[in-house]
Structures are given as C-alpha cells and as structure tokens.
C-alpha atoms as a PDB file:
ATOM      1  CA  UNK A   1       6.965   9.569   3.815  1.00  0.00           C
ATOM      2  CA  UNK A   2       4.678  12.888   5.065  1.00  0.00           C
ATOM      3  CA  UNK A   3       2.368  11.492   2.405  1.00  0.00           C
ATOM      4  CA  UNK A   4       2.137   8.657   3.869  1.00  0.00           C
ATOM      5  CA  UNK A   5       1.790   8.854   6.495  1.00  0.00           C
ATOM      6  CA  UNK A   6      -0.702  12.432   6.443  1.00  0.00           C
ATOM      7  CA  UNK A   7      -2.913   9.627   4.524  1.00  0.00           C
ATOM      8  CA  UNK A   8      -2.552   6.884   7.738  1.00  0.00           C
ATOM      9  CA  UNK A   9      -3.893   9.630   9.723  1.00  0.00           C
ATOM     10  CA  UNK A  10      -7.106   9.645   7.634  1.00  0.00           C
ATOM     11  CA  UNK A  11      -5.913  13.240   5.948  1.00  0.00           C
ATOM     12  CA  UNK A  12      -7.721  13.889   2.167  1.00  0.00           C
ATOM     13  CA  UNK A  13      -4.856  15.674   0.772  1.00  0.00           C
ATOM     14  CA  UNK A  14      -6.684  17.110  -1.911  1.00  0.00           C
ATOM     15  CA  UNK A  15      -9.403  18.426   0.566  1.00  0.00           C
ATOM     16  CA  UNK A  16      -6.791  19.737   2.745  1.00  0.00           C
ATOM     17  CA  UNK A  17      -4.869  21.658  -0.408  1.00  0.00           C
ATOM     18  CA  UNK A  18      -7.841  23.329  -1.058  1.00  0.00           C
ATOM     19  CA  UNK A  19      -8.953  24.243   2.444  1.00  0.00           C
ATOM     20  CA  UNK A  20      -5.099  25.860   2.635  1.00  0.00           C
ATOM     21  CA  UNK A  21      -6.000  27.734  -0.495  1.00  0.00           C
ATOM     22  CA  UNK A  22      -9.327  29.272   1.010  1.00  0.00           C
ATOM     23  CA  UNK A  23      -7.125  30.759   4.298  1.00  0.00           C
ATOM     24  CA  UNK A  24      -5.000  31.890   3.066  1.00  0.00           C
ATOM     25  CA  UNK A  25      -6.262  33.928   0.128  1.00  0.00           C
ATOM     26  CA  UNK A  26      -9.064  35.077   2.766  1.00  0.00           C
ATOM     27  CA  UNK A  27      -6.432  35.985   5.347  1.00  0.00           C
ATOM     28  CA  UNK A  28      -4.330  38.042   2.399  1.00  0.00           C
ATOM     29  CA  UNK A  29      -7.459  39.997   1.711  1.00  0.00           C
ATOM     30  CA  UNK A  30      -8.487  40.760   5.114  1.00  0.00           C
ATOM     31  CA  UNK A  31      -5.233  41.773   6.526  1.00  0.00           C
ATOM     32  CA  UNK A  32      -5.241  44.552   3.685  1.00  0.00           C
ATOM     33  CA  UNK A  33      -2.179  45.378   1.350  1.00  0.00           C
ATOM     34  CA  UNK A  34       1.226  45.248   2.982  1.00  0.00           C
ATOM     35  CA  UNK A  35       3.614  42.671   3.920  1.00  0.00           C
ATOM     36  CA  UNK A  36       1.150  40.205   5.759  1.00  0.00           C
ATOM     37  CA  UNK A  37      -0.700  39.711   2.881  1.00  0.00           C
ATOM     38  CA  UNK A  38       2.363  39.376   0.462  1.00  0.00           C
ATOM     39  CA  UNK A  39       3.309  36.828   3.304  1.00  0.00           C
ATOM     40  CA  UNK A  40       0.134  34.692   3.087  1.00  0.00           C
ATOM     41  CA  UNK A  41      -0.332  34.933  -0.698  1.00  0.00           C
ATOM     42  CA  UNK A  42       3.731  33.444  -0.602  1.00  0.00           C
ATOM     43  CA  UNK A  43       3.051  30.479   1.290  1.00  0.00           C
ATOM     44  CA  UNK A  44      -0.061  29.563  -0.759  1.00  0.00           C
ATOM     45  CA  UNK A  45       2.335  30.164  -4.030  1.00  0.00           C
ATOM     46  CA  UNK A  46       4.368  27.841  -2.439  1.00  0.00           C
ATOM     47  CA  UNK A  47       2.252  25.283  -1.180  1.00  0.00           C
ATOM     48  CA  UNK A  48       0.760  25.318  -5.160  1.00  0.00           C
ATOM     49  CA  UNK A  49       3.911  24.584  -6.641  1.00  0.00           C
ATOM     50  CA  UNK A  50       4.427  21.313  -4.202  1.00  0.00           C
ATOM     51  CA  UNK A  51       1.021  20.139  -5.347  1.00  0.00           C
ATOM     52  CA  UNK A  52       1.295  20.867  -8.820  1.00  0.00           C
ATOM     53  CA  UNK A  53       4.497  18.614  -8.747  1.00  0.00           C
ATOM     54  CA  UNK A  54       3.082  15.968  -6.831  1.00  0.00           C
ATOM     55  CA  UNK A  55      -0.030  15.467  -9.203  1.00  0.00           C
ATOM     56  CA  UNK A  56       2.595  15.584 -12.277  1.00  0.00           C
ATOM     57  CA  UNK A  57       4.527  12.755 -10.397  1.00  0.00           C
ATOM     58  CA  UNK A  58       1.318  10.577 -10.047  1.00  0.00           C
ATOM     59  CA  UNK A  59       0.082  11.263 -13.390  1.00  0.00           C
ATOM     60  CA  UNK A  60       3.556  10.488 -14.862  1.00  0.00           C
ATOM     61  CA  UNK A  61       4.262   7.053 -12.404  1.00  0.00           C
ATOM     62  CA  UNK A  62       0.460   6.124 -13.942  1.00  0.00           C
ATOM     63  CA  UNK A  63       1.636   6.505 -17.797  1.00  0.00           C
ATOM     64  CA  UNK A  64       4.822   4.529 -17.405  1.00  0.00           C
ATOM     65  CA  UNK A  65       4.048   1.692 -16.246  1.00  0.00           C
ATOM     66  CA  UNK A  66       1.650  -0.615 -18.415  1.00  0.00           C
ATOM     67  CA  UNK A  67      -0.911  -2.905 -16.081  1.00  0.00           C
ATOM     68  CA  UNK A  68       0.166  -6.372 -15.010  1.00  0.00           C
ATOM     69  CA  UNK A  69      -1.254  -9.906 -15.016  1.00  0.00           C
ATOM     70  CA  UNK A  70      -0.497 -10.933 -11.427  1.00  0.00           C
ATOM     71  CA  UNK A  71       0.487 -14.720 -12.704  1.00  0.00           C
ATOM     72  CA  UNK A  72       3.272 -12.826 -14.993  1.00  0.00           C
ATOM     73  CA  UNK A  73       3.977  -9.164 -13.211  1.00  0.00           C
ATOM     74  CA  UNK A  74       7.439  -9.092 -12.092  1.00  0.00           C
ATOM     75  CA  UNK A  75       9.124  -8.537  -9.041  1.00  0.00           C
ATOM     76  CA  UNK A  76       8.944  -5.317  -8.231  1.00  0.00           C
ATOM     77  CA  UNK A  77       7.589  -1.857  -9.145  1.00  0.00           C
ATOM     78  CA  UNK A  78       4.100  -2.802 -11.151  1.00  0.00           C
ATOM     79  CA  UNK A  79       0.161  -1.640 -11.636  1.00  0.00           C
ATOM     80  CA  UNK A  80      -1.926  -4.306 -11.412  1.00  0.00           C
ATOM     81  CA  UNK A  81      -5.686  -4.223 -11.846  1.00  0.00           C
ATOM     82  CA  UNK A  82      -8.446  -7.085 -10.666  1.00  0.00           C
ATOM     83  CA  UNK A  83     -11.579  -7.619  -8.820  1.00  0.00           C
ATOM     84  CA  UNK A  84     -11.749  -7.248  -4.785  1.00  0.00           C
ATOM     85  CA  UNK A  85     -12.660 -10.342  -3.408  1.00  0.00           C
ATOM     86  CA  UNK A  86     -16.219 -10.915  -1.139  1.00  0.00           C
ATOM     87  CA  UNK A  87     -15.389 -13.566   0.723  1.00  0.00           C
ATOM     88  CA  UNK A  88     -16.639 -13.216   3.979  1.00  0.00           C
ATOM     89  CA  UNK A  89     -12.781 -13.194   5.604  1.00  0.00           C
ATOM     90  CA  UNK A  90     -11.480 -10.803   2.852  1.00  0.00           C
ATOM     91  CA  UNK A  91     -14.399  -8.325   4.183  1.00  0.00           C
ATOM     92  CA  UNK A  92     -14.840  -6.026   7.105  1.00  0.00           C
ATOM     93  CA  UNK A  93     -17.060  -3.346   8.584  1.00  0.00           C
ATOM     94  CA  UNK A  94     -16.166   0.059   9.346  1.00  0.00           C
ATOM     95  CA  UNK A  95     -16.235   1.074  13.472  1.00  0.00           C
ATOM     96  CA  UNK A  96     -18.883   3.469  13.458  1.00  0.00           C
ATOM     97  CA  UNK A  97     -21.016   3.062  10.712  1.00  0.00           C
ATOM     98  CA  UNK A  98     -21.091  -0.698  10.080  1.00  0.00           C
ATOM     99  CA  UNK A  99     -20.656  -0.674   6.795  1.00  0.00           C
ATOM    100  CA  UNK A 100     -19.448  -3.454   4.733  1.00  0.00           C
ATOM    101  CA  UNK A 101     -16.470  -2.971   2.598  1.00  0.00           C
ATOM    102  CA  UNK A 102     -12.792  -3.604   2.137  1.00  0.00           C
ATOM    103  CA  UNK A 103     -11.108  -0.915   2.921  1.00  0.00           C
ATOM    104  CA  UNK A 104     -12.532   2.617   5.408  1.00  0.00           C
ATOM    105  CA  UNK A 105     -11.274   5.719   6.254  1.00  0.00           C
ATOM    106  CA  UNK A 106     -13.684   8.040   8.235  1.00  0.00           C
ATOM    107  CA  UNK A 107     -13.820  11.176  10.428  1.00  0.00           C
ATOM    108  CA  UNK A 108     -16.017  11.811  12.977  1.00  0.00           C
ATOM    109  CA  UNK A 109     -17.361  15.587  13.399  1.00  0.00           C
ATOM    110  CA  UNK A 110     -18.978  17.574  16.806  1.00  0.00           C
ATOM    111  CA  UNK A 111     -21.183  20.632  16.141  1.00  0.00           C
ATOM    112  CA  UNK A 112     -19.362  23.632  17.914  1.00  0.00           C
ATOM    113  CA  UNK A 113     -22.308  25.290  18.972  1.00  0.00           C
ATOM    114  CA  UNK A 114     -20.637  28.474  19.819  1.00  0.00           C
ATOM    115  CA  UNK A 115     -18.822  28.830  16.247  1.00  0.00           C
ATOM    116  CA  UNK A 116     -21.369  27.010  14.570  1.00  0.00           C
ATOM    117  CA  UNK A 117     -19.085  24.824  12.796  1.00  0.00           C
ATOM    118  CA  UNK A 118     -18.141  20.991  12.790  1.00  0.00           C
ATOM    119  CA  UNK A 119     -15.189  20.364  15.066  1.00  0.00           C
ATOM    120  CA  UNK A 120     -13.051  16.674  13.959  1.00  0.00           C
ATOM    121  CA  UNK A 121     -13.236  14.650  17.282  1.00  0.00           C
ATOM    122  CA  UNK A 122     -12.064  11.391  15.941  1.00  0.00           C
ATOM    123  CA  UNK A 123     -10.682   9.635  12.629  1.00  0.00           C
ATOM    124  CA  UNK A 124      -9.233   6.442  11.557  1.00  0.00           C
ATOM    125  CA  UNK A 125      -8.508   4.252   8.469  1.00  0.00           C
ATOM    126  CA  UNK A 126      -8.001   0.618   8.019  1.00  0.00           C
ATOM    127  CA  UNK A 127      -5.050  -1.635   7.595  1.00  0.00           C
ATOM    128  CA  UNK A 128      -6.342  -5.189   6.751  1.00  0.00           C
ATOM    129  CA  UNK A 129      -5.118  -6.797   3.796  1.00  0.00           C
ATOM    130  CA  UNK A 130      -7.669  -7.805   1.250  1.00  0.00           C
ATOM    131  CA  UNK A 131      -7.640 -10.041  -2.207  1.00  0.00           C
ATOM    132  CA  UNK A 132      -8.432  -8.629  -5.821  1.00  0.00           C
ATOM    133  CA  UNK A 133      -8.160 -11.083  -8.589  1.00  0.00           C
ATOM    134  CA  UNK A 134      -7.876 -11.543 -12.058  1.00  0.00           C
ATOM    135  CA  UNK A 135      -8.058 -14.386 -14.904  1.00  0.00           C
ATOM    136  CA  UNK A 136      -4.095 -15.408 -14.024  1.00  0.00           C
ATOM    137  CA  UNK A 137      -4.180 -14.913 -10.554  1.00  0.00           C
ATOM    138  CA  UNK A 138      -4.839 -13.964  -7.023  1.00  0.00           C
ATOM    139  CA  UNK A 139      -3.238 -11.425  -5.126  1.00  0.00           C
ATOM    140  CA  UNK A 140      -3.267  -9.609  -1.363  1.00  0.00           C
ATOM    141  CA  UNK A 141      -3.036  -6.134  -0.945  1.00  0.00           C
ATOM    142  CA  UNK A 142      -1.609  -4.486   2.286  1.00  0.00           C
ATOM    143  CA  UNK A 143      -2.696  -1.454   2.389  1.00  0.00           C
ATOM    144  CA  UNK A 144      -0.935   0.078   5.009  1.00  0.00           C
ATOM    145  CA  UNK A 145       0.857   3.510   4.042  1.00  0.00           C
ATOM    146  CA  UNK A 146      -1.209   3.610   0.810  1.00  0.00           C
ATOM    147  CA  UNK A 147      -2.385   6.989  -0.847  1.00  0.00           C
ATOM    148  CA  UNK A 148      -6.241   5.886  -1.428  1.00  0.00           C
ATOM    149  CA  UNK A 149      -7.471   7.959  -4.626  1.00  0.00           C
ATOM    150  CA  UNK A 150     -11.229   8.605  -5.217  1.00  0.00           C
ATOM    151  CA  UNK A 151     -13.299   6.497  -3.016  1.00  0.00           C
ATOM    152  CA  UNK A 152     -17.355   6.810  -2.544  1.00  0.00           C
ATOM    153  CA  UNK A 153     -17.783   8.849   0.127  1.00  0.00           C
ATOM    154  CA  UNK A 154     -20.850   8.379   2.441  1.00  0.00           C
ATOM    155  CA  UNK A 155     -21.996  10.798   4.883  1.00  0.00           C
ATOM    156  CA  UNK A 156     -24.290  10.393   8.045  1.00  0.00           C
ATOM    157  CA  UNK A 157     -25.764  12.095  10.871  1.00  0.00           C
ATOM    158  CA  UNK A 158     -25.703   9.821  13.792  1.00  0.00           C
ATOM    159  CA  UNK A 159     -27.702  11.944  16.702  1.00  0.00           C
ATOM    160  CA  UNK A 160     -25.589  15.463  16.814  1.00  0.00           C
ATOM    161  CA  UNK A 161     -22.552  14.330  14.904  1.00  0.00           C
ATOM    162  CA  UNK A 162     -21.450  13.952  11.283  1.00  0.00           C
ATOM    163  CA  UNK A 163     -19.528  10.838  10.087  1.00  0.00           C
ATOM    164  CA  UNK A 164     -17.503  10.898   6.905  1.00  0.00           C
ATOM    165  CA  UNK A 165     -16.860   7.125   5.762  1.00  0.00           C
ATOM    166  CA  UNK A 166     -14.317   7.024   2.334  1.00  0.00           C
ATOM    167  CA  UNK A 167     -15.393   3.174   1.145  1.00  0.00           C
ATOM    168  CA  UNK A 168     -13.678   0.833  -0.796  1.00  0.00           C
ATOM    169  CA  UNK A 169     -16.344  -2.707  -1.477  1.00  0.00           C
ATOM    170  CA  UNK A 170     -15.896  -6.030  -2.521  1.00  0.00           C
ATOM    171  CA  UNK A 171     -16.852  -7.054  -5.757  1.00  0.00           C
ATOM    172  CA  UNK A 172     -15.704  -3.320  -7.110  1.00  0.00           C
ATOM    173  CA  UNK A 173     -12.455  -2.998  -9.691  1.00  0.00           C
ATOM    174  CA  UNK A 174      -9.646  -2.406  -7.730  1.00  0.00           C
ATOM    175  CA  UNK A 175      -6.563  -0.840  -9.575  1.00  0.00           C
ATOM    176  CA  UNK A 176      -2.704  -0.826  -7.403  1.00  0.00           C
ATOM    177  CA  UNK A 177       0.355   0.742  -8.480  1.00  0.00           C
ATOM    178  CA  UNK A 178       2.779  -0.484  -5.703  1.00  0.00           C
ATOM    179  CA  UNK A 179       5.957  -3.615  -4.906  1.00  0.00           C
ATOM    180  CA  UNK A 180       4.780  -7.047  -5.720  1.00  0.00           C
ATOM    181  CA  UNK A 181       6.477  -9.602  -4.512  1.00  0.00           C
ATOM    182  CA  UNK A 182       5.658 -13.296  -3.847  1.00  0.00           C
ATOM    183  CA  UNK A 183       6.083 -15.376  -0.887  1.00  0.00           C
ATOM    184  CA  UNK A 184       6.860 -19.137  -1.331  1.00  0.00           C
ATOM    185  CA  UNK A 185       6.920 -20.812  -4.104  1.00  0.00           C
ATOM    186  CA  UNK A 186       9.199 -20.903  -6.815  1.00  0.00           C
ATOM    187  CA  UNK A 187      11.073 -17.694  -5.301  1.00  0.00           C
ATOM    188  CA  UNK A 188      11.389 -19.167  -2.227  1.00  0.00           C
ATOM    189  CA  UNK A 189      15.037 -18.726  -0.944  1.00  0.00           C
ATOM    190  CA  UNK A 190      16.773 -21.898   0.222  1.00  0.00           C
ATOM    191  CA  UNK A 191      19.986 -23.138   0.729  1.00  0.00           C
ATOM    192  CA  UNK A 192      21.234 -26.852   0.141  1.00  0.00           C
ATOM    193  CA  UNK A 193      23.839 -26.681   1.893  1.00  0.00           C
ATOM    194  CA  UNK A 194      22.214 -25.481   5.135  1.00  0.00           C
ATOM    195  CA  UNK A 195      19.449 -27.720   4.992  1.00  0.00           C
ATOM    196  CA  UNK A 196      22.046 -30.913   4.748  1.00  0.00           C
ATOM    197  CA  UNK A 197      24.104 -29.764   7.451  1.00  0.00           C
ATOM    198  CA  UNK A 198      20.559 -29.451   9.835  1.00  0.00           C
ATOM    199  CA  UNK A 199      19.358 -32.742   8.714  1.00  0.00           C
ATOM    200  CA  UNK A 200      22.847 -34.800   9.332  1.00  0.00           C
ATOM    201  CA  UNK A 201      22.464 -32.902  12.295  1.00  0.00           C
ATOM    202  CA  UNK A 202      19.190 -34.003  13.041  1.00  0.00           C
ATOM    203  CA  UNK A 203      20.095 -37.619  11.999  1.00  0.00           C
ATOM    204  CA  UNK A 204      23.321 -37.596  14.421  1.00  0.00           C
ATOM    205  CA  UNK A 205      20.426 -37.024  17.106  1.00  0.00           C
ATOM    206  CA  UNK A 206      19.336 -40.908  17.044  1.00  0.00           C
ATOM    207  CA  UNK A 207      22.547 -42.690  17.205  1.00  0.00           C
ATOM    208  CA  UNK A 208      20.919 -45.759  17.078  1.00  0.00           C
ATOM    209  CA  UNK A 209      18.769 -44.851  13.583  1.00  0.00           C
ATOM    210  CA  UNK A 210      21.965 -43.807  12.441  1.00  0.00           C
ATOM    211  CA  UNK A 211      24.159 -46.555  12.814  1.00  0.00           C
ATOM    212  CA  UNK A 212      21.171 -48.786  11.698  1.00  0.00           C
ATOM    213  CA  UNK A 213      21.096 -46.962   8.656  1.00  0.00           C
ATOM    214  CA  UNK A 214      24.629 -46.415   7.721  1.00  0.00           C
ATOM    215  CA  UNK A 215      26.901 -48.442   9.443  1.00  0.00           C
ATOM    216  CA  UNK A 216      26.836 -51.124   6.283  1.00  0.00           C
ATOM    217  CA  UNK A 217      29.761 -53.562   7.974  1.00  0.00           C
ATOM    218  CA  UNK A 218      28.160 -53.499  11.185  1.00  0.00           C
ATOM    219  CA  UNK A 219      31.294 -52.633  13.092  1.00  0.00           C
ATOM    220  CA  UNK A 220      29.513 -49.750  15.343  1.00  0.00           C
ATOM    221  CA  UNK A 221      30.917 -47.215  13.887  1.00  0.00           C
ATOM    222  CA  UNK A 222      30.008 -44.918  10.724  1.00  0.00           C
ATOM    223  CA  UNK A 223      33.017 -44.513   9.226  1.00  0.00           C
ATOM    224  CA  UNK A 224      34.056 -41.989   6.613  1.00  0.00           C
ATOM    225  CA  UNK A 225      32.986 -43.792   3.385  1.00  0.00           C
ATOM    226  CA  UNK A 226      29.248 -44.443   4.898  1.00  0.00           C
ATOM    227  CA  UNK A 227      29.466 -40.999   6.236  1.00  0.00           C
ATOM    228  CA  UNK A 228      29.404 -39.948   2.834  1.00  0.00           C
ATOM    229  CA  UNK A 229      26.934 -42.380   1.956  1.00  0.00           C
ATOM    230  CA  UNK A 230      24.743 -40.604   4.499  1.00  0.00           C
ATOM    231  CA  UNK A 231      25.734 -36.868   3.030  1.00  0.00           C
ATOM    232  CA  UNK A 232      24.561 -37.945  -0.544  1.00  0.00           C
ATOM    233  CA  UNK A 233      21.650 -39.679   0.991  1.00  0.00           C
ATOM    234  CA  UNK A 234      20.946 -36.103   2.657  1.00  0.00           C
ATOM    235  CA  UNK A 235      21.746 -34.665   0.021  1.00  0.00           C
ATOM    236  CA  UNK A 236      19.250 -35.924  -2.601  1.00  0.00           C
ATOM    237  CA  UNK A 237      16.664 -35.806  -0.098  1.00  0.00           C
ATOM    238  CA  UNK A 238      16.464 -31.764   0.655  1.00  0.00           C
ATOM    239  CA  UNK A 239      16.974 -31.389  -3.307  1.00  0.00           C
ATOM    240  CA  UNK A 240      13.740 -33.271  -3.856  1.00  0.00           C
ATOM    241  CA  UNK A 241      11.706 -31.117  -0.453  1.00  0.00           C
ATOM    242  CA  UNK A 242      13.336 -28.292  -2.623  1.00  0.00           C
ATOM    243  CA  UNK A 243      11.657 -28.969  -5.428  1.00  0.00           C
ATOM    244  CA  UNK A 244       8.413 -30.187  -3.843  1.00  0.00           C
ATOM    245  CA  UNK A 245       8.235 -26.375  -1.807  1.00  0.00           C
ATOM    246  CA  UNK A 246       9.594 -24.582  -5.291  1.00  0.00           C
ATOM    247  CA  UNK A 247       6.103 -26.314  -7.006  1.00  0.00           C
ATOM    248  CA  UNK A 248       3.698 -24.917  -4.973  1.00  0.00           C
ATOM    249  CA  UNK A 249       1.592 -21.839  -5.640  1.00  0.00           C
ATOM    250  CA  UNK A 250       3.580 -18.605  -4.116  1.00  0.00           C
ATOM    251  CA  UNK A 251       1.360 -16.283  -2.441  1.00  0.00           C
ATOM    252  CA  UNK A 252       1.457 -12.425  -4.527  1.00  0.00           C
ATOM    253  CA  UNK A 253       1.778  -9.442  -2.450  1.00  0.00           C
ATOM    254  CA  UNK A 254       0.870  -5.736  -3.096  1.00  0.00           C
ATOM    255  CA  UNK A 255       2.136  -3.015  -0.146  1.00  0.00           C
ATOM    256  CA  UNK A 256       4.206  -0.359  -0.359  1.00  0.00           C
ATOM    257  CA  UNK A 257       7.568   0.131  -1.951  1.00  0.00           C
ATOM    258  CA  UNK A 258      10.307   0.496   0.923  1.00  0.00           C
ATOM    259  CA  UNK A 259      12.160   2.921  -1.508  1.00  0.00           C
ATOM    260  CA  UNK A 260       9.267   5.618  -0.966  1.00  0.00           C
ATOM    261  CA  UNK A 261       7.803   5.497  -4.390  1.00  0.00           C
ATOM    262  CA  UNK A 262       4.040   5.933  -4.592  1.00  0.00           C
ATOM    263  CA  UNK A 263       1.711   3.665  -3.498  1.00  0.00           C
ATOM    264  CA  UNK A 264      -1.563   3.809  -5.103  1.00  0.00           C
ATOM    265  CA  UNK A 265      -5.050   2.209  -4.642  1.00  0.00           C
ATOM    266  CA  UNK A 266      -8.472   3.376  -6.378  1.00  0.00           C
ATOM    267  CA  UNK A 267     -11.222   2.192  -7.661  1.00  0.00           C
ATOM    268  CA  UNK A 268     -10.699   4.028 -10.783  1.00  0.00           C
ATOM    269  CA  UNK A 269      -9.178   3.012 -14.366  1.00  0.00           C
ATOM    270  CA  UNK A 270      -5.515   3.576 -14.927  1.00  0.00           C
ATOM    271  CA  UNK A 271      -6.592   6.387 -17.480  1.00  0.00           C
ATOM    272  CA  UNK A 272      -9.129   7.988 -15.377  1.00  0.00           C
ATOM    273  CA  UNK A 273      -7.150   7.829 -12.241  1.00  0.00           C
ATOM    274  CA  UNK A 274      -4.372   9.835 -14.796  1.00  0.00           C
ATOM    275  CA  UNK A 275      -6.869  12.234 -15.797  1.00  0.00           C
ATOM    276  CA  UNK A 276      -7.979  13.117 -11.943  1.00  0.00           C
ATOM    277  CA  UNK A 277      -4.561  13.958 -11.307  1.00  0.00           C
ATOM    278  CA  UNK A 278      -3.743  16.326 -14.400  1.00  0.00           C
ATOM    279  CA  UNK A 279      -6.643  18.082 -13.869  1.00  0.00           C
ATOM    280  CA  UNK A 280      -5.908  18.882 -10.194  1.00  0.00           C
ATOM    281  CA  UNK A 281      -2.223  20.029 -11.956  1.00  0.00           C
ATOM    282  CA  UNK A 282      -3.856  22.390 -13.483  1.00  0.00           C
ATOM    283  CA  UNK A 283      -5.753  23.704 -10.547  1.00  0.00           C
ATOM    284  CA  UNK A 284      -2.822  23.743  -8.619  1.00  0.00           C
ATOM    285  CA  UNK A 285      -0.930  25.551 -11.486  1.00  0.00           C
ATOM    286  CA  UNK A 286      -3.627  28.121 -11.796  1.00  0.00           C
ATOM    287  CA  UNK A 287      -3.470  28.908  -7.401  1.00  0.00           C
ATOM    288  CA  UNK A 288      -0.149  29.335  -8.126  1.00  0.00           C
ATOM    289  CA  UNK A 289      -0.385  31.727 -10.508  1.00  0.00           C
ATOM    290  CA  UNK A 290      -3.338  33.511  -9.441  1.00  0.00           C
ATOM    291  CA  UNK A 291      -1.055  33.619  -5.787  1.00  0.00           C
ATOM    292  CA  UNK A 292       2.324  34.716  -7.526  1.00  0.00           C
ATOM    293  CA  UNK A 293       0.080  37.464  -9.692  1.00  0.00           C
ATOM    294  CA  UNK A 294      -1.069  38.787  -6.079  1.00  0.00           C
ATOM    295  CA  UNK A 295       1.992  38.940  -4.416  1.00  0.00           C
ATOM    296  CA  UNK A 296       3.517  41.032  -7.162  1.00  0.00           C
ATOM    297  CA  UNK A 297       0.620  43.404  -7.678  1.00  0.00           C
ATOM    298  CA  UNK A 298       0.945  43.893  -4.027  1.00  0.00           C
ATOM    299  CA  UNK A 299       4.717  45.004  -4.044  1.00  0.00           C
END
C-alpha cells in the first residue's frame, strides 16, 4: 500500500532509491569515521535490501504468470498485453504541458536561486481509465494505484521552471499485470427468485391489469390456482430477461488487486519489463553490499 500510493503521489521509486543512496553514502563520508557514519551507511544497507526484494518480487510476479487474451483471461490475477486505444474519448492531455497521451505523471520544478538547485513546487498523475485492445477483445484499464514502469519521459523549460511529464500514448503497446474482472454479461449476478417476487410485486400495483390478466373465471378475485398461473407466468419471463442480459458483451476491467498484489502498467514487453527489474536487483544487491562492507570496515 506505501507503494501505492508513493506512486499516486507522482514519486519515481527508482529515482528516489537512488537519490537515498547518494545521501547517504555522501553524509557517511563527510561526517568522518565513527558511529554517524556506521549509522548512515546502516540505513542505506537497509533501505538496499527492501529494494533488492521488491525488484525480485516484480521480476518473479512477471515470470509466473503467462499473458492473457482478454476474450479468454480469467477472473482474476492475469497479464494481459494489447494496443491503447486513440479514440478521441479514450485520450487526454496533460495540465501543464498539453500533451496528448493516455496516461501523465509530471512534476513541476522552481530554480532556488540562493542554492542553485530545482526546488519540486507541484506534481500530479492521472487517474482516467483508458482502452487497450487485442484480436479477442477490448478491455479498460483503471489506473488508479498502479506502479507505472518505464515511461518516455519529456522534459521542458516553460519560462524559469522545469516540467517533468512521464507519458504513456495511444496507439503504443500497453502491457498490465493486475485483477480482471468483467462487468455484465454472462457473469452478471442475478437472482430468479428476487426478480419474480419484484415483478408480482410490480404486477399487484395495477389491480385492474391484474385481474384482467389472471382472474380466468371472472369472479374478481385471483385466486390461488391463477395466482400460480401468474408466478409461472413471472417466472418464465425474468428467465428469458436473464438470458437476454447473460448474452450481451460484458465489459473487461483491469485496476488493481484489492488483496495488495502488484499492479503493473508499461509500455514495455513482459520480458523486457523482467529484465529492467533484475538488473536494478542487482544494483540494489551491490549498494547493499558495498554499504554492509562500509559499515564493517568502519567498526
């Protein structure tokens, strides 16, 4: 969930790791040998070994699971692969640059003129679903909460700022590992008996329908036998809306598992996007080591 939700706040956790790295090895070396630096070169051992596990976890979730067809992916915990749609209402534009795309995170910089450096002042990433399709299917991705790996980065300098846009477009290979589920359609829940007892109801509504209807002997009253008459009638008649709603097209959904797995959207290949993250393992594994090597030189 601090994933998550570090990534809805427009955080590059690989940027970040690495910044982390460069403080606090510079902080170990400037405060000298002795305790502080032991302290700093601890916490960047530390915060090594939580990388190095997460990559392993992505790069592990990526090998398991083979890539869907959306017509055929089950319910569930899938990777599914397909082309972002450019319709105009599956596109939008990002707030600052107006760029075109599908999905935007940016971050917005100030020039500290008194520490010469760029200052954050504003960020923000998008949340509106988009379509990606493939020869079975059609489905939307929401990608609220996702972790968004790899995407082109394009950098501007409107008047004395800096603007950092992360783009997904339309038209691009899109690749999700995350819970599909379809709305409608043939998993559509319904009940039978629920649906009969709200349309006798609904039928008791217009007594004079009703006993038109079903009182057969024309004594003004339905009695029990053409009260079941009127059940079966019912009966047969939310079976066949049943079927009719079970026959059309579901709509397939993409967003992220409610049982915090990872939920991941890039515009790279399955294999690649496993390859990004065992290669940042190993730089992870290799902080850690050169952190754990310092800390015990130092004692």
């Amino acid at each position: 969930m601090l994933v998550r939700g570090l990534h809805h706040l427009g955080l590059n956790l690989t940027g970040l790791a690495t910044g982390l790295y460069a403080a606090l090895f510079a902080a170990a070396a400037q405060s000298g040998p002795g305790m502080q630096a032991r302290w700093y070169l601890a916490g960047a051992a530390m915060l090594a070994g939580m990388a190095w596990l997460g990559s392993l976890r992505r790069a592990r979730a990526i090998a398991e699971l083979a890539t869907s067809r959306i017509a055929s992916a089950a319910q569930g915990y899938v990777e599914v692969m397909g082309r972002a749609s450019v319709a105009r209402d599956n596109l939008i534009f990002t707030p600052l640059g107006g760029v075109q795309c599908i999905w935007y995170r940016y971050r917005l910089f100030s020039k500290d003129n008194a520490k010469r450096e760029w200052r954050q002042i504003e960020s923000g990433v998008s949340s509106a679903t988009f379509d990606i399709s493939d020869p079975t299917g059609v489905c939307t991705v929401d990608p609220e909460h996702a972790e968004v790996v790899s995407p082109q980065v394009r950098t501007t300098y409107p008047g004395n700022n800096k603007l950092v846009e992360e783009l997904l477009f339309g038209g691009s290979t899109i690749y999700v590992l995350g819970d599909f589920s379809t709305i409608g359609g043939a998993s559509t829940a319904l009940s039978v008996r629920e649906d009969v007892a709200a349309l006798l109801t609904q039928w008791k509504q217009d007594r004079t329908d009703l006993h038109q209807r079903f009182d057969l002997d024309r004594n003004g009253t339905v009695d029990l036998q053409e009260w079941e008459l009127a059940r079966k009638l019912a009966t047969r008649t939310v079976e066949r809306q049943h079927r009719d709603i079970r026959q059309q097209p579901g709509v397939h959904l993409l967003s992220a598992p409610r049982d915090g797995r990872l939920f991941l959207i890039s515009a790279l290949s399955p294999q690649a996007l496993r390859n990004q993250f065992l290669r940042w393992s190993f730089f992870h594994l290799a902080m850690g080591t050169a952190a754990t090597a310092g800390w015990f030189y130092l004692a």
